[in-house]
Every structure is written in C-alpha cells, then in structure tokens.
N, C-alpha and C. Protein backbone atom coordinates (compact mmCIF):
# COMPACT_ATOMS: atom_id res chain seq x y z
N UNK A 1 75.15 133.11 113.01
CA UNK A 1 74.30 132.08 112.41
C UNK A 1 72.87 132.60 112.37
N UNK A 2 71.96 132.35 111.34
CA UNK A 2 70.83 132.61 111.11
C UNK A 2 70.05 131.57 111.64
N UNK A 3 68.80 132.04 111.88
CA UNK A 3 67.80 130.61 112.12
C UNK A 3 66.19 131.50 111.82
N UNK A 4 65.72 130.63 111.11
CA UNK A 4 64.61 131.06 109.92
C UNK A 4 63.50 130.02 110.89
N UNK A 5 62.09 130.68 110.94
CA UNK A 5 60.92 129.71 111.43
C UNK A 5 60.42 129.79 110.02
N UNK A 6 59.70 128.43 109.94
CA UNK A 6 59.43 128.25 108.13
C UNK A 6 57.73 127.44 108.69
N UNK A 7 56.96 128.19 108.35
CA UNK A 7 55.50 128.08 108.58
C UNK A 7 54.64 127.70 106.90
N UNK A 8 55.32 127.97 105.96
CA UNK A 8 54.73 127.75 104.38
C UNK A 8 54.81 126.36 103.92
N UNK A 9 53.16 125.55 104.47
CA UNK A 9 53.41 124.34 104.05
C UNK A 9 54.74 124.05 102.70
N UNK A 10 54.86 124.58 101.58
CA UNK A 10 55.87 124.55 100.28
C UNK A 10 57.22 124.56 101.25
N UNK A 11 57.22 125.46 102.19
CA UNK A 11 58.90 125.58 102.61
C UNK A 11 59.03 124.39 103.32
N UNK A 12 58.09 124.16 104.34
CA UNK A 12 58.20 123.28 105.33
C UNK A 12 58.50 121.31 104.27
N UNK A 13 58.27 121.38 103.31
CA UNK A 13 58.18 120.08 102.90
C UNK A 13 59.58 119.96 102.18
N UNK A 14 59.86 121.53 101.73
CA UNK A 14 61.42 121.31 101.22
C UNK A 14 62.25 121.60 101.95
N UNK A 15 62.10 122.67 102.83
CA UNK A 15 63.06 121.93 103.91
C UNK A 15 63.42 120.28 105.09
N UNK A 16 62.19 119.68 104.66
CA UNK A 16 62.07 118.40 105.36
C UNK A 16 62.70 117.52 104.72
N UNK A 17 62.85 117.88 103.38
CA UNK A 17 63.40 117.16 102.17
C UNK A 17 64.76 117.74 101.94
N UNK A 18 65.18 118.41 101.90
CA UNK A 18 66.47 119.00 102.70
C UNK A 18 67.12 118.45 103.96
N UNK A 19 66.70 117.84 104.79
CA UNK A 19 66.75 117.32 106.01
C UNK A 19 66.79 115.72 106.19
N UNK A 20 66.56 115.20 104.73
CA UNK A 20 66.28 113.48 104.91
C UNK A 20 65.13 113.43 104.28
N UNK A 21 63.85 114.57 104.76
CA UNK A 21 62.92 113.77 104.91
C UNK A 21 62.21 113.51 106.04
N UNK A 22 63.17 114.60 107.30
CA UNK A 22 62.49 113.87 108.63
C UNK A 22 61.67 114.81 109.01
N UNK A 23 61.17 114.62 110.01
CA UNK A 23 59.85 115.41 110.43
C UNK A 23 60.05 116.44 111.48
N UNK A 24 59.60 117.45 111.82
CA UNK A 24 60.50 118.41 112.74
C UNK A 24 61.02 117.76 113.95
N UNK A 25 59.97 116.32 114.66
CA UNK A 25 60.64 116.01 115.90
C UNK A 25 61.58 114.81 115.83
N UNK A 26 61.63 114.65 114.81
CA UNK A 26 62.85 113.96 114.49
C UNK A 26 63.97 114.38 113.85
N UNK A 27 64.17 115.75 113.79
CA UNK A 27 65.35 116.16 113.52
C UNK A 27 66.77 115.94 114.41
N UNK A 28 67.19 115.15 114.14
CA UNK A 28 68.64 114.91 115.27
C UNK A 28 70.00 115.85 115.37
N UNK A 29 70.96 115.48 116.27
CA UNK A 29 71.83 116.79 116.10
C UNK A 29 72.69 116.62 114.94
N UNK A 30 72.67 115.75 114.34
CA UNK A 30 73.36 115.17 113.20
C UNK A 30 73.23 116.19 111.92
N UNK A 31 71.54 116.03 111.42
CA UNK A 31 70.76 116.94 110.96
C UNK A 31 70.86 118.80 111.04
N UNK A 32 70.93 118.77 112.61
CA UNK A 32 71.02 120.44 112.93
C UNK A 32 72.65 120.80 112.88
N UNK A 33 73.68 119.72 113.10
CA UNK A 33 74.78 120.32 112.23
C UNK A 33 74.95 119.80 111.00
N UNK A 34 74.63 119.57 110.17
CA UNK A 34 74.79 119.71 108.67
C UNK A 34 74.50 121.26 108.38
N UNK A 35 72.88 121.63 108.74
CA UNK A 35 72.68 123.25 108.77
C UNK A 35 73.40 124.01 109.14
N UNK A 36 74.19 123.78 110.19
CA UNK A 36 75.18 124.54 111.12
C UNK A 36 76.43 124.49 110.09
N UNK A 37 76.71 123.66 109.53
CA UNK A 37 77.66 123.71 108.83
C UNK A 37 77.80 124.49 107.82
N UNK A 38 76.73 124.44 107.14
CA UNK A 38 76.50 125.53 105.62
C UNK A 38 75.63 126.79 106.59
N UNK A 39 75.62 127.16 107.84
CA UNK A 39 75.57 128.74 108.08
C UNK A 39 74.22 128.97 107.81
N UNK A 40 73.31 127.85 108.09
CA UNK A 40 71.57 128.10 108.40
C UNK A 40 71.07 127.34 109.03
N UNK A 41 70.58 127.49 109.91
CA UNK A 41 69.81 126.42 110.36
C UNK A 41 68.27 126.83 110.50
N UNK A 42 67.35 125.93 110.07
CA UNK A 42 66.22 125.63 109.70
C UNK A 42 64.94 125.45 110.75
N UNK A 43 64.30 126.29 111.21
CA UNK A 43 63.22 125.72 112.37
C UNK A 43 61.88 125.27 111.81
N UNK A 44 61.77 124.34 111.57
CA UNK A 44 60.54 124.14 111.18
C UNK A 44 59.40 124.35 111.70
N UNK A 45 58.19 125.21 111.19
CA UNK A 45 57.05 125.82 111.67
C UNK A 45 56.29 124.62 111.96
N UNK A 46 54.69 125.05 112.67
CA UNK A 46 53.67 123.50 112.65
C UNK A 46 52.89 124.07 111.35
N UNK A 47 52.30 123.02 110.71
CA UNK A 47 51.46 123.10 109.69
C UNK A 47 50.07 123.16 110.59
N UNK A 48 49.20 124.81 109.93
CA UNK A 48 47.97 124.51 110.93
C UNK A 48 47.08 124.90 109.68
C-alpha cells in the first residue's frame, strides 16, 4: 500500500473532496478504508 503526504493547497482540497469533504482530523476509519480499499491512502498535509 502506498501512502502519499499531500501539502498542495489544490491537492489537499481534492483530496478532502475525495474524502466527503472532511477535514484531515476528521477523517474516520470508515474514510481511511475506502482508500485502503482502492490501494491509496491519502495523508493529508497542514496548509501553512
């Protein structure tokens, strides 16, 4: 399994949108296996 840190405000908003919509600390395990399922899972960077 891959796992990507995504720091590019552009990535970070489509992967959030990819995700629901939720925000990195609300990502649930629900969320992190859907990724798990399709063979990526997603770390979302902080926006600085």
């Amino acid at each position: 399994m891959e796992c990507y840190t995504v720091s590019d405000p552009e990535l970070v908003r489509a992967a959030r949108s990819l995700a629901g919509g939720t925000t990195p600390d609300e990502i649930d395990s629900g969320t992190r296996e859907r990724f798990a399922d399709s063979g990526l899972i997603v770390r979302l960077g902080s926006l600085e």
